[in-house]
N, C-alpha and C. Protein backbone atom coordinates (compact mmCIF):
# COMPACT_ATOMS: atom_id res chain seq x y z
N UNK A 1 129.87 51.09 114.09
CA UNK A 1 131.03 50.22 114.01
C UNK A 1 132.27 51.08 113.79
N UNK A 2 133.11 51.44 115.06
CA UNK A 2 134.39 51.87 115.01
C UNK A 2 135.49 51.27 114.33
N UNK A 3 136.17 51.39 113.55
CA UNK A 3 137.46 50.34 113.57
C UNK A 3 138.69 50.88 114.02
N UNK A 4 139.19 49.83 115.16
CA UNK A 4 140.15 50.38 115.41
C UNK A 4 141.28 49.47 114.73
N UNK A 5 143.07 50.37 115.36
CA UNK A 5 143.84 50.63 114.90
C UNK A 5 144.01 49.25 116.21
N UNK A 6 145.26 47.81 115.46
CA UNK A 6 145.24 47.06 116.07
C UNK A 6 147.03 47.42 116.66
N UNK A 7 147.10 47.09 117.96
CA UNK A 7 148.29 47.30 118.09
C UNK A 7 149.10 45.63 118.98
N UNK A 8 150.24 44.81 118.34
CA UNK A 8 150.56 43.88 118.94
C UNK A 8 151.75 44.24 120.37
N UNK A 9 151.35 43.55 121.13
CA UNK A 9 152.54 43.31 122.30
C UNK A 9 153.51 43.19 122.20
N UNK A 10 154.58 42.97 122.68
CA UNK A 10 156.05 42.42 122.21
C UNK A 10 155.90 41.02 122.26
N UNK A 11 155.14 40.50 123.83
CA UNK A 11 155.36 39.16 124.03
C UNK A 11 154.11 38.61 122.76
N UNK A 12 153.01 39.30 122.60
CA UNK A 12 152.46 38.76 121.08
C UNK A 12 152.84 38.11 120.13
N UNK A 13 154.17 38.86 119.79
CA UNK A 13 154.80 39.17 118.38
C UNK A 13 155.13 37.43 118.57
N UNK A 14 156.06 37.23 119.85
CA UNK A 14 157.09 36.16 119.90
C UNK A 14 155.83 35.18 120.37
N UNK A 15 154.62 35.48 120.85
CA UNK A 15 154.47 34.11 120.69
C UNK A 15 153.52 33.48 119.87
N UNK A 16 153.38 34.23 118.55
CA UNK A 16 153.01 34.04 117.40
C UNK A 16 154.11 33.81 116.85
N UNK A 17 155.41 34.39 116.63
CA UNK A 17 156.80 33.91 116.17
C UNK A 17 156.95 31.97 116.33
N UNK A 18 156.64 31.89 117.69
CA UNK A 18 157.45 30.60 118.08
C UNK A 18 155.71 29.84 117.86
N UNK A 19 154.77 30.33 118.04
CA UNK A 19 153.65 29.29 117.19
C UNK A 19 153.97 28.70 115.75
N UNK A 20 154.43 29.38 115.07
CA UNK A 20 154.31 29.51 113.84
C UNK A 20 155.90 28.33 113.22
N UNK A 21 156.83 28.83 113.85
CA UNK A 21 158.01 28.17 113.85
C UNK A 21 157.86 27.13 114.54
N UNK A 22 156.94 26.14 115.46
CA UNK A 22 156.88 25.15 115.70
C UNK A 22 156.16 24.53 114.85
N UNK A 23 155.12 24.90 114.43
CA UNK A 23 154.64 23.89 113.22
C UNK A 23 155.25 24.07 111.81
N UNK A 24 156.11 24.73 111.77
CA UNK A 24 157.27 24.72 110.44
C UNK A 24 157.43 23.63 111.27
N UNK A 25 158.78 23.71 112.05
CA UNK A 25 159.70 22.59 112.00
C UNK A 25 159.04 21.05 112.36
N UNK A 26 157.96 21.37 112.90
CA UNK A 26 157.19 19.97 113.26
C UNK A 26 156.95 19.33 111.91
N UNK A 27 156.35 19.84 110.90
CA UNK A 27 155.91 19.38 109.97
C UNK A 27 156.92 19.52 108.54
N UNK A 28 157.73 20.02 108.48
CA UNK A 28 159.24 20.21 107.78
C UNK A 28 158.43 20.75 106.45
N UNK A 29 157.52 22.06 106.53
CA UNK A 29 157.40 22.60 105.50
C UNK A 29 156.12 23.91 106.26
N UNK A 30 156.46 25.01 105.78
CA UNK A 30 155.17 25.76 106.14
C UNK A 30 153.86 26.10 105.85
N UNK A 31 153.58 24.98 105.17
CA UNK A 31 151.84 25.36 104.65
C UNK A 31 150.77 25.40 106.06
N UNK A 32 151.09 24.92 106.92
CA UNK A 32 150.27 24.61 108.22
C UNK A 32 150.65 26.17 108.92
N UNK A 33 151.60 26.29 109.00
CA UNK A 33 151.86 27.62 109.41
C UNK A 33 151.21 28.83 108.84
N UNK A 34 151.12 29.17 107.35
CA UNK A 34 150.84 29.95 106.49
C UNK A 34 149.41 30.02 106.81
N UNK A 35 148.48 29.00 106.68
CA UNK A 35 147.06 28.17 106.80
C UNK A 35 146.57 28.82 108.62
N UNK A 36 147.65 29.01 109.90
CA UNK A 36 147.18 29.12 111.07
C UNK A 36 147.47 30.73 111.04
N UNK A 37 148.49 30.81 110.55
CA UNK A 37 148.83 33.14 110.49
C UNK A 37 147.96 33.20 109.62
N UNK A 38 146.96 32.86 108.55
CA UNK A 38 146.03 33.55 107.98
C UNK A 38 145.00 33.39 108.68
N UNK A 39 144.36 32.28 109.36
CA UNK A 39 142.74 32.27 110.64
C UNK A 39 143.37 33.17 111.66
N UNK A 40 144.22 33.62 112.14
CA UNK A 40 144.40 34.30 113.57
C UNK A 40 144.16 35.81 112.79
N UNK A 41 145.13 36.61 111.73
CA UNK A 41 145.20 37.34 110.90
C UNK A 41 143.57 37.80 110.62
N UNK A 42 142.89 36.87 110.16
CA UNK A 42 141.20 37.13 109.61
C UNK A 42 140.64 37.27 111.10
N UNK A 43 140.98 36.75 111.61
CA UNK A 43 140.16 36.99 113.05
C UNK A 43 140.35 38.36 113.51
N UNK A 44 141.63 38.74 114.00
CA UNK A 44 142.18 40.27 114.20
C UNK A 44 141.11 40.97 113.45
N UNK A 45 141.06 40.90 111.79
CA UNK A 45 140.85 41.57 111.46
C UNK A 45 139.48 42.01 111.93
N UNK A 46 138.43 41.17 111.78
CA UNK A 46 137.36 40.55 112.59
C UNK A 46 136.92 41.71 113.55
N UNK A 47 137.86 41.07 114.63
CA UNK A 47 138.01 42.41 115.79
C UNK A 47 138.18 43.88 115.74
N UNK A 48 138.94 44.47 115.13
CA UNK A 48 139.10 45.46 114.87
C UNK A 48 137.84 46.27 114.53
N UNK A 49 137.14 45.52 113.71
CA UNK A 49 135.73 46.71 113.33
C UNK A 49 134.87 45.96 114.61
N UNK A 50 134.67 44.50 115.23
CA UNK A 50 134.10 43.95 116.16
C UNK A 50 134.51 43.75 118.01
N UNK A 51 135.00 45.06 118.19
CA UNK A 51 135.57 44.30 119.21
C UNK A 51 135.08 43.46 120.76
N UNK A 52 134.07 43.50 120.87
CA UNK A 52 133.29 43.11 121.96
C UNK A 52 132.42 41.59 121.49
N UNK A 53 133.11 41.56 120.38
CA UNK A 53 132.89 39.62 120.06
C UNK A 53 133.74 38.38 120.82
N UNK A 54 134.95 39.03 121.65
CA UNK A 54 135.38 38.30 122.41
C UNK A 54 134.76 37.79 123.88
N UNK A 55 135.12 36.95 124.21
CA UNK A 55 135.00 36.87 125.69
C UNK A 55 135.32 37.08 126.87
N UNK A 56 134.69 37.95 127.58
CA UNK A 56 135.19 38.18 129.35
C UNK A 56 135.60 37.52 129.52
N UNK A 57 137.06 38.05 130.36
CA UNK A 57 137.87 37.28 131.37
C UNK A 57 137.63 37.83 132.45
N UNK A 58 138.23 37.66 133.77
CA UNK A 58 138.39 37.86 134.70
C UNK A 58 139.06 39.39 135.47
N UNK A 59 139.72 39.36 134.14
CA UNK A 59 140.76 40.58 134.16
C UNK A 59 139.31 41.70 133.65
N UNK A 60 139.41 42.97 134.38
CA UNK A 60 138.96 43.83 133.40
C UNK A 60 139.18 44.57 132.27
N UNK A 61 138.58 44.27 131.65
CA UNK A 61 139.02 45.55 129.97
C UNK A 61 139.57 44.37 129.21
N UNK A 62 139.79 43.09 129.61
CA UNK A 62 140.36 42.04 128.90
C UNK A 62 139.39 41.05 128.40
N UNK A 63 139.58 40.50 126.90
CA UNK A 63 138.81 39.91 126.15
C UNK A 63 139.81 38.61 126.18
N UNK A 64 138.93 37.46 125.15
CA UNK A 64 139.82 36.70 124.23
C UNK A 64 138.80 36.19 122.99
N UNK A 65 139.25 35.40 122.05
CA UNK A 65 138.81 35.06 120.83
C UNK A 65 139.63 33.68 120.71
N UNK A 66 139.02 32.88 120.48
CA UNK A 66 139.26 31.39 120.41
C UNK A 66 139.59 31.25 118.44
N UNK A 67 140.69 30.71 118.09
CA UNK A 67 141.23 30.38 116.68
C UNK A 67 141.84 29.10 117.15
N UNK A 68 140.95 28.00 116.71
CA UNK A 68 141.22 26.71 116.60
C UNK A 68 141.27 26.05 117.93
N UNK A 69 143.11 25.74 118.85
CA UNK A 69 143.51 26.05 119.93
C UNK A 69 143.70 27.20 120.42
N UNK A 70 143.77 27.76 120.15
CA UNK A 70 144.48 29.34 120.90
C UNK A 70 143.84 30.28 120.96
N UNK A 71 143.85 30.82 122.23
CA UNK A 71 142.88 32.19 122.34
C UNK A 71 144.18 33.41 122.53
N UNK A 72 143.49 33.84 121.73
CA UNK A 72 143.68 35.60 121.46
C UNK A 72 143.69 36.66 122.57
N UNK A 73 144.18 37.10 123.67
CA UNK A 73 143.84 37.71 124.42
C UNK A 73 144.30 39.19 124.30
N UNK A 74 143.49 40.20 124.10
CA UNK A 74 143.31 41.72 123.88
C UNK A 74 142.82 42.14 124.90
N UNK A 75 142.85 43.82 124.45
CA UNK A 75 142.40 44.32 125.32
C UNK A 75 141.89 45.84 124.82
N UNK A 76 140.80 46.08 124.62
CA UNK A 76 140.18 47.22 123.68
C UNK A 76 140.32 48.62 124.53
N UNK A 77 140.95 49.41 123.99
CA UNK A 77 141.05 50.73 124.45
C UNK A 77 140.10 51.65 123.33
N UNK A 78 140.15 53.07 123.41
CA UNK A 78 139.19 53.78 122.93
C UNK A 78 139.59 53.69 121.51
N UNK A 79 140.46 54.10 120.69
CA UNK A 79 140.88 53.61 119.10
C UNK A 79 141.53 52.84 118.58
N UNK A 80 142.24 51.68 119.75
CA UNK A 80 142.98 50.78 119.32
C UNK A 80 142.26 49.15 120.12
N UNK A 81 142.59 48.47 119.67
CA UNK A 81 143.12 47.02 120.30
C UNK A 81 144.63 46.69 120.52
N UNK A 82 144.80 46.64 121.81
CA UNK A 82 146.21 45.94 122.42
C UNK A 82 145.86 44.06 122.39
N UNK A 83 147.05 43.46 121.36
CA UNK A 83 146.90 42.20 121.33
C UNK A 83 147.86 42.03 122.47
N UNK A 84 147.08 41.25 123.53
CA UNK A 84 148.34 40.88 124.56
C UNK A 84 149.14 39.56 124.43
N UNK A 85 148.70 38.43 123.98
CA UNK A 85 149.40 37.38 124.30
C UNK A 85 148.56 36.24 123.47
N UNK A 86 149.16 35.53 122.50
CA UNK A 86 148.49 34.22 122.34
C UNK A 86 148.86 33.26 122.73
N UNK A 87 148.02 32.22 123.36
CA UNK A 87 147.86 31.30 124.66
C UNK A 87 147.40 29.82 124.08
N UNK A 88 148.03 28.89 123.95
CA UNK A 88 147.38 27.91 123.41
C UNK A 88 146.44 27.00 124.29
N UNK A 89 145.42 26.83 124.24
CA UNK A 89 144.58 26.48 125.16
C UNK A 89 144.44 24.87 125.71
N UNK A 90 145.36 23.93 124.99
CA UNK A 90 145.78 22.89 125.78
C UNK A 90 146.88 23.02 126.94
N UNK A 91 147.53 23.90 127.23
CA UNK A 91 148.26 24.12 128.17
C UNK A 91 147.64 24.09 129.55
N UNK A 92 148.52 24.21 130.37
CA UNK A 92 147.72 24.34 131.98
C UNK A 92 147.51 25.91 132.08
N UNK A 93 146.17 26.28 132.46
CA UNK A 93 145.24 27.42 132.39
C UNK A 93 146.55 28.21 133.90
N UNK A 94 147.39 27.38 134.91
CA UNK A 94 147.76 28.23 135.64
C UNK A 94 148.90 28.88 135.26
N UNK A 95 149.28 28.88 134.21
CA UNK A 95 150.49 29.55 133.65
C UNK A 95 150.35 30.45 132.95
N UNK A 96 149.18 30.87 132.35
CA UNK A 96 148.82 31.78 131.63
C UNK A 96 149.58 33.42 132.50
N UNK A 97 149.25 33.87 131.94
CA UNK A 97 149.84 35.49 132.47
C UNK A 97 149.53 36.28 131.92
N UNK A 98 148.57 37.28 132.70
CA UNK A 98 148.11 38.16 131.41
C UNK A 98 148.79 39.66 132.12
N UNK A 99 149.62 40.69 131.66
CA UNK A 99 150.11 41.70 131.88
C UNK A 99 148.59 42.65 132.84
C-alpha cells in the first residue's frame, strides 16, 4: 500500500467551491456543507493509500468514486492522485468533461 500525495485540479477546487456554497445558501446555514466536505475529504483520503477502489471509465488512467451524488473523478499517476473534477451525478452524463 503506496500512499500517494493527492493533488487537486483548478476546475476541482471550484467545483467543490460552488458545491459547497450552494448548499450554504440553499439551506441558509453550513452544517450540510461542513457534513458533505468531510465524506468527499474521508474518501480522498481513502484513495490516497487505495487508489484502484475507484471505477473505470472510459477514459484511460481515469477512475471515479461515488460520495452520495457525486463522483470523484481522478486520475492515479505513479506518486500522486490528480483530482480532476467533481461531477454531480444527477446531471446529464453528456456534459460531463473530463480533461
Amino acid at each position: 500500500m503506496v500512499k500517494r500525495r493527492i493533488i487537486w485540479s483548478h476546475r476541482a477546487k471550484i467545483d467543490l467551491y460552488e458545491l459547497l456554497e450552494y448548499f450554504y445558501h440553499r439551506n441558509g446555514n453550513k452544517n450540510y456543507s461542513r457534513k458533505l466536505n468531510k465524506q468527499i475529504r474521508v474518501a480522498i483520503k481513502i484513495l490516497s493509500k487505495h487508489a484502484d477502489i475507484g471505477i473505470k471509465t472510459d477514459i484511460e488512467n481515469v477512475r471515479n468514486i461515488i460520495v452520495q451524488d457525486y463522483c470523484i473523478f481522478y486520475r492515479k499517476k505513479n506518486k500522486t492522485i490528480e483530482i480532476i473534477t467533481i461531477w454531480d451525478s444527477r446531471q446529464d452524463p453528456n456534459k460531463l468533461e473530463i480533461d
